[in-house]
C-alpha atoms as a PDB file:
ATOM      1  CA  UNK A   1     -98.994  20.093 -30.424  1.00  0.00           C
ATOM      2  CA  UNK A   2     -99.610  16.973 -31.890  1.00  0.00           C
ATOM      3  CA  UNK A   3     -96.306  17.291 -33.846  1.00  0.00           C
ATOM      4  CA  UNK A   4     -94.795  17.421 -30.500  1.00  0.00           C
ATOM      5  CA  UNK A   5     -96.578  14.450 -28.643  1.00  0.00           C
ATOM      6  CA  UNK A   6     -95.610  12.505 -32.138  1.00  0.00           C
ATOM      7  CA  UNK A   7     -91.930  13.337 -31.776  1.00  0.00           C
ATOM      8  CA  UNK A   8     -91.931  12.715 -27.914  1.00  0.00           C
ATOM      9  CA  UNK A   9     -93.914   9.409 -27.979  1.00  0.00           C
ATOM     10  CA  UNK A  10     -91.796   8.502 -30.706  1.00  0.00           C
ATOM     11  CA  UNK A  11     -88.515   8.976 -29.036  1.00  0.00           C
ATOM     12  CA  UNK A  12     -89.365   7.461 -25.409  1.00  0.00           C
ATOM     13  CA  UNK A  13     -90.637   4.038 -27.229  1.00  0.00           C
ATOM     14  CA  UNK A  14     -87.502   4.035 -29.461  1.00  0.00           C
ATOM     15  CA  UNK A  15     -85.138   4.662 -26.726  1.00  0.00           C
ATOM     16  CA  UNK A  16     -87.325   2.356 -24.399  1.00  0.00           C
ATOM     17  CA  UNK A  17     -87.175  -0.315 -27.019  1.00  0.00           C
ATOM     18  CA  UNK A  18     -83.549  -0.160 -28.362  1.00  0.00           C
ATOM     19  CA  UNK A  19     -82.018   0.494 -25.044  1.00  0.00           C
ATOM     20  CA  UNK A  20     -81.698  -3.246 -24.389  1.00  0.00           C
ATOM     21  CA  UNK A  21     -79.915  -3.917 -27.957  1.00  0.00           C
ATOM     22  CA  UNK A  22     -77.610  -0.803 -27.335  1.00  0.00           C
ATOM     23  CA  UNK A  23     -76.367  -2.567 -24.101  1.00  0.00           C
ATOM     24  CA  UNK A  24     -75.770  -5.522 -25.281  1.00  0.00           C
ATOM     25  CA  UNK A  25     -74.296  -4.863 -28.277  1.00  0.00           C
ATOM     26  CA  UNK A  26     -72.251  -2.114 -27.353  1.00  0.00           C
ATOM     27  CA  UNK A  27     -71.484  -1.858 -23.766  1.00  0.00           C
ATOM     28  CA  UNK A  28     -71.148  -5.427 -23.568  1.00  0.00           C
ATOM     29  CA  UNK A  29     -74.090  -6.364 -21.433  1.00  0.00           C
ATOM     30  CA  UNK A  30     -75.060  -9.818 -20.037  1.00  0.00           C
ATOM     31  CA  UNK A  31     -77.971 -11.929 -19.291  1.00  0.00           C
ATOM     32  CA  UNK A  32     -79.377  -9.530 -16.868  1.00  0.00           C
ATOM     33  CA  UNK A  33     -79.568  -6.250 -19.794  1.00  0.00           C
ATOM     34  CA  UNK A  34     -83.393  -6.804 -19.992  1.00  0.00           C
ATOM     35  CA  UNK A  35     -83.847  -5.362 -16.825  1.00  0.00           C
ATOM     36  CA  UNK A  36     -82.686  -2.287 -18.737  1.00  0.00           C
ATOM     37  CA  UNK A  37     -85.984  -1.548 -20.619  1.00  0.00           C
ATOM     38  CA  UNK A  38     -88.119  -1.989 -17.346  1.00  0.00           C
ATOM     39  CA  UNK A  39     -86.397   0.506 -15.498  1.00  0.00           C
ATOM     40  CA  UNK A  40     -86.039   2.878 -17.892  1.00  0.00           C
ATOM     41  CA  UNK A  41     -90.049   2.801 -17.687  1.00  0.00           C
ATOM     42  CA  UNK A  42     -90.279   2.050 -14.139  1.00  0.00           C
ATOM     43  CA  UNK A  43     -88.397   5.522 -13.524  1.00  0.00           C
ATOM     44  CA  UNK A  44     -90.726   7.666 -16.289  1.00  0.00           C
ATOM     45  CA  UNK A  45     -93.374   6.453 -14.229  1.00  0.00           C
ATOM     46  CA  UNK A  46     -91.830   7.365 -11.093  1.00  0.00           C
ATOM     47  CA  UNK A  47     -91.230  10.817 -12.761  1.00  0.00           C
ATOM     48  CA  UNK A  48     -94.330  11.259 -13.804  1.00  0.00           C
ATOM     49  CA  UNK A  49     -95.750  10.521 -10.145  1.00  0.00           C
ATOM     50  CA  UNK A  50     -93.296  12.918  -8.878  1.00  0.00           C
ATOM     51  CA  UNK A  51     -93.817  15.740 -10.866  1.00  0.00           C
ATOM     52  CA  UNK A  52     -97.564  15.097 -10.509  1.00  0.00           C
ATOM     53  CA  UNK A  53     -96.733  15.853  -6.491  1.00  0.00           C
ATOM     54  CA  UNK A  54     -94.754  18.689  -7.794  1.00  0.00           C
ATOM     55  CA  UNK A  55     -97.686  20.343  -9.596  1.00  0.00           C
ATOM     56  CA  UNK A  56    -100.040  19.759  -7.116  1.00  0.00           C
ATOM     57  CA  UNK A  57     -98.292  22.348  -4.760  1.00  0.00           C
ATOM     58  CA  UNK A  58     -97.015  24.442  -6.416  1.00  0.00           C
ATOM     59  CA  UNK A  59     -99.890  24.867  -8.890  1.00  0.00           C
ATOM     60  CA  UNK A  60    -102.367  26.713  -7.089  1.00  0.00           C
ATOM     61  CA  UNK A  61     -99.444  29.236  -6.327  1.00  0.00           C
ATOM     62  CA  UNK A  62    -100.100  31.718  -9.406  1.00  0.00           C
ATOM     63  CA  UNK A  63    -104.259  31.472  -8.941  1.00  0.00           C
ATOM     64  CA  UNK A  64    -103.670  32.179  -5.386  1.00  0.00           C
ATOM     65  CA  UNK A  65    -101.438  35.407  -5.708  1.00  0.00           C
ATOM     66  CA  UNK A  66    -103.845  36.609  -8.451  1.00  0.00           C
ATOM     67  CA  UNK A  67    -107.197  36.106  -6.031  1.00  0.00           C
ATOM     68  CA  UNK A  68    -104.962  37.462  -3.285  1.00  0.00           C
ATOM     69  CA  UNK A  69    -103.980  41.078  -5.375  1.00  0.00           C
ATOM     70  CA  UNK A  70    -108.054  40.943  -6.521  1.00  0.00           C
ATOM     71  CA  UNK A  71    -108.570  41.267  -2.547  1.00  0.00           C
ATOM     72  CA  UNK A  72    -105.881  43.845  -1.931  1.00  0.00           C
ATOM     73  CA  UNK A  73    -106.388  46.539  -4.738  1.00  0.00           C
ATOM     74  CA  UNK A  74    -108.815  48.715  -5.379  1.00  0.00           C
ATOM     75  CA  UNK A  75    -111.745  47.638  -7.743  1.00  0.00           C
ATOM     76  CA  UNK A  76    -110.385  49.967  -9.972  1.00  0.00           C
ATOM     77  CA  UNK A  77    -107.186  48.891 -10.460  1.00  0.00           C
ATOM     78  CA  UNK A  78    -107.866  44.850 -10.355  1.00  0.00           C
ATOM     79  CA  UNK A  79    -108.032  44.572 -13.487  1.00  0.00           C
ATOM     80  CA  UNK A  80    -104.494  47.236 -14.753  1.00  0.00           C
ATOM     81  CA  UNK A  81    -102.954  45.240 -11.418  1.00  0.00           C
ATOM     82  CA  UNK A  82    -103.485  41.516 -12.682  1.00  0.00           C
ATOM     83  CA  UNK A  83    -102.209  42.587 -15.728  1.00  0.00           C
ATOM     84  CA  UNK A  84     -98.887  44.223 -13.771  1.00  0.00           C
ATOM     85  CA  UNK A  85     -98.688  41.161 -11.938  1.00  0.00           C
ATOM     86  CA  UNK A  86     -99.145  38.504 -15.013  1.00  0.00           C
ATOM     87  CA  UNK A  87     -96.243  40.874 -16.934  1.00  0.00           C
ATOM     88  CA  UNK A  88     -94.402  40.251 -14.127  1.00  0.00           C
ATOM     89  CA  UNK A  89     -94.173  36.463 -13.960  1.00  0.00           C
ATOM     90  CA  UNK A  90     -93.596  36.778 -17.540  1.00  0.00           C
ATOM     91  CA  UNK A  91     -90.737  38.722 -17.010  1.00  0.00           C
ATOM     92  CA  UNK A  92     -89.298  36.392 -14.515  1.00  0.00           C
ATOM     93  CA  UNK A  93     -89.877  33.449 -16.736  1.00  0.00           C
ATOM     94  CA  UNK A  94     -87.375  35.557 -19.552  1.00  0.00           C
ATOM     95  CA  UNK A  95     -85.063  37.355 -17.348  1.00  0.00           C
ATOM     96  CA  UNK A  96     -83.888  34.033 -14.492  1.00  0.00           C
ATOM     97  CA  UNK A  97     -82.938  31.307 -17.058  1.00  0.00           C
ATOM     98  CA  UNK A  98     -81.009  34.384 -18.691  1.00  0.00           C
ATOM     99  CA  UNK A  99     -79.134  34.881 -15.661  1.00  0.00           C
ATOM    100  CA  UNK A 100     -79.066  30.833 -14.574  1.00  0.00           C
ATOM    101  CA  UNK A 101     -77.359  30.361 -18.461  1.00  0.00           C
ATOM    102  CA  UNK A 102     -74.932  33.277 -17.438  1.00  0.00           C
ATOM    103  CA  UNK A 103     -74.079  31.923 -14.022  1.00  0.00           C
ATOM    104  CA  UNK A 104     -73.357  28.971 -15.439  1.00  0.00           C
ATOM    105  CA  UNK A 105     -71.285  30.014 -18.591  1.00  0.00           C
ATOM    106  CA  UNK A 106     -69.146  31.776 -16.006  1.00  0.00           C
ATOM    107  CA  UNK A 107     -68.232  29.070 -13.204  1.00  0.00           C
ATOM    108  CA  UNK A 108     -70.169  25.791 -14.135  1.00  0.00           C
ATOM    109  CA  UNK A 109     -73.281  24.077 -14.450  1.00  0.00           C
ATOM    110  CA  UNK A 110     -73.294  22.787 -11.061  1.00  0.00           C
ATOM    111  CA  UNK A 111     -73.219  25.951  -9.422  1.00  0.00           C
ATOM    112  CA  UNK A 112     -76.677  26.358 -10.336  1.00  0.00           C
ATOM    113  CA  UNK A 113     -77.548  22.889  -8.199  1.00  0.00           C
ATOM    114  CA  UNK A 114     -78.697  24.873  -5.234  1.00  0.00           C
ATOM    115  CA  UNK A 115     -81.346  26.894  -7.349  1.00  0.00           C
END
């Protein structure tokens, strides 16, 4: 994990920092290319605070469905039907990017904008 956050720190501060250089070197850009860098962090933050909203409600979802099949089943199948359910989600989490990649091999990648 810490190999990751040191590869992923890395690479937003390089691109954050470089970005203005790139532009103006490459594409040309004027006086105003400094702007560049700030929005580039302006919209990670906006990101962040967006998926932040994201995980909020959609995070209690899982918790929820497992408390939910704890009230529903039997006591003595809780603990085989948590297990069922957990497999499940797995499942899912294998089997629809699977079918999303093959979708979009076969028409395009923005037929899979609707998902």
């Amino acid at each position: 994990m810490a190999l990751f956050i040191f590869t992923y720190v890395g690479v937003e501060v390089t691109i954050g920092g470089w970005i203005v250089t790139y532009v103006i070197n490459e594409r040309h850009g004027g006086a105003n290319s400094g702007y560049i860098s700030s929005g580039f962090f302006g919209d990670l933050l906006a990101g962040a605070i967006s998926v932040s909203f994201v995980g909020f409600f959609l995070g209690p979802i899982y918790p929820i469905v497992m408390n939910h099949a704890g009230a529903v089943l039997p006591p003595e199948l809780i603990s085989g039907g948590v297990g069922w359910i957990a497999s499940f989600g797995g499942a899912g989490a294998a089997v629809f990017p699977f079918i999303a990649g093959a979708i979009a091999s076969r028409t395009s990648i923005a037929s899979l904008q609707p998902l």
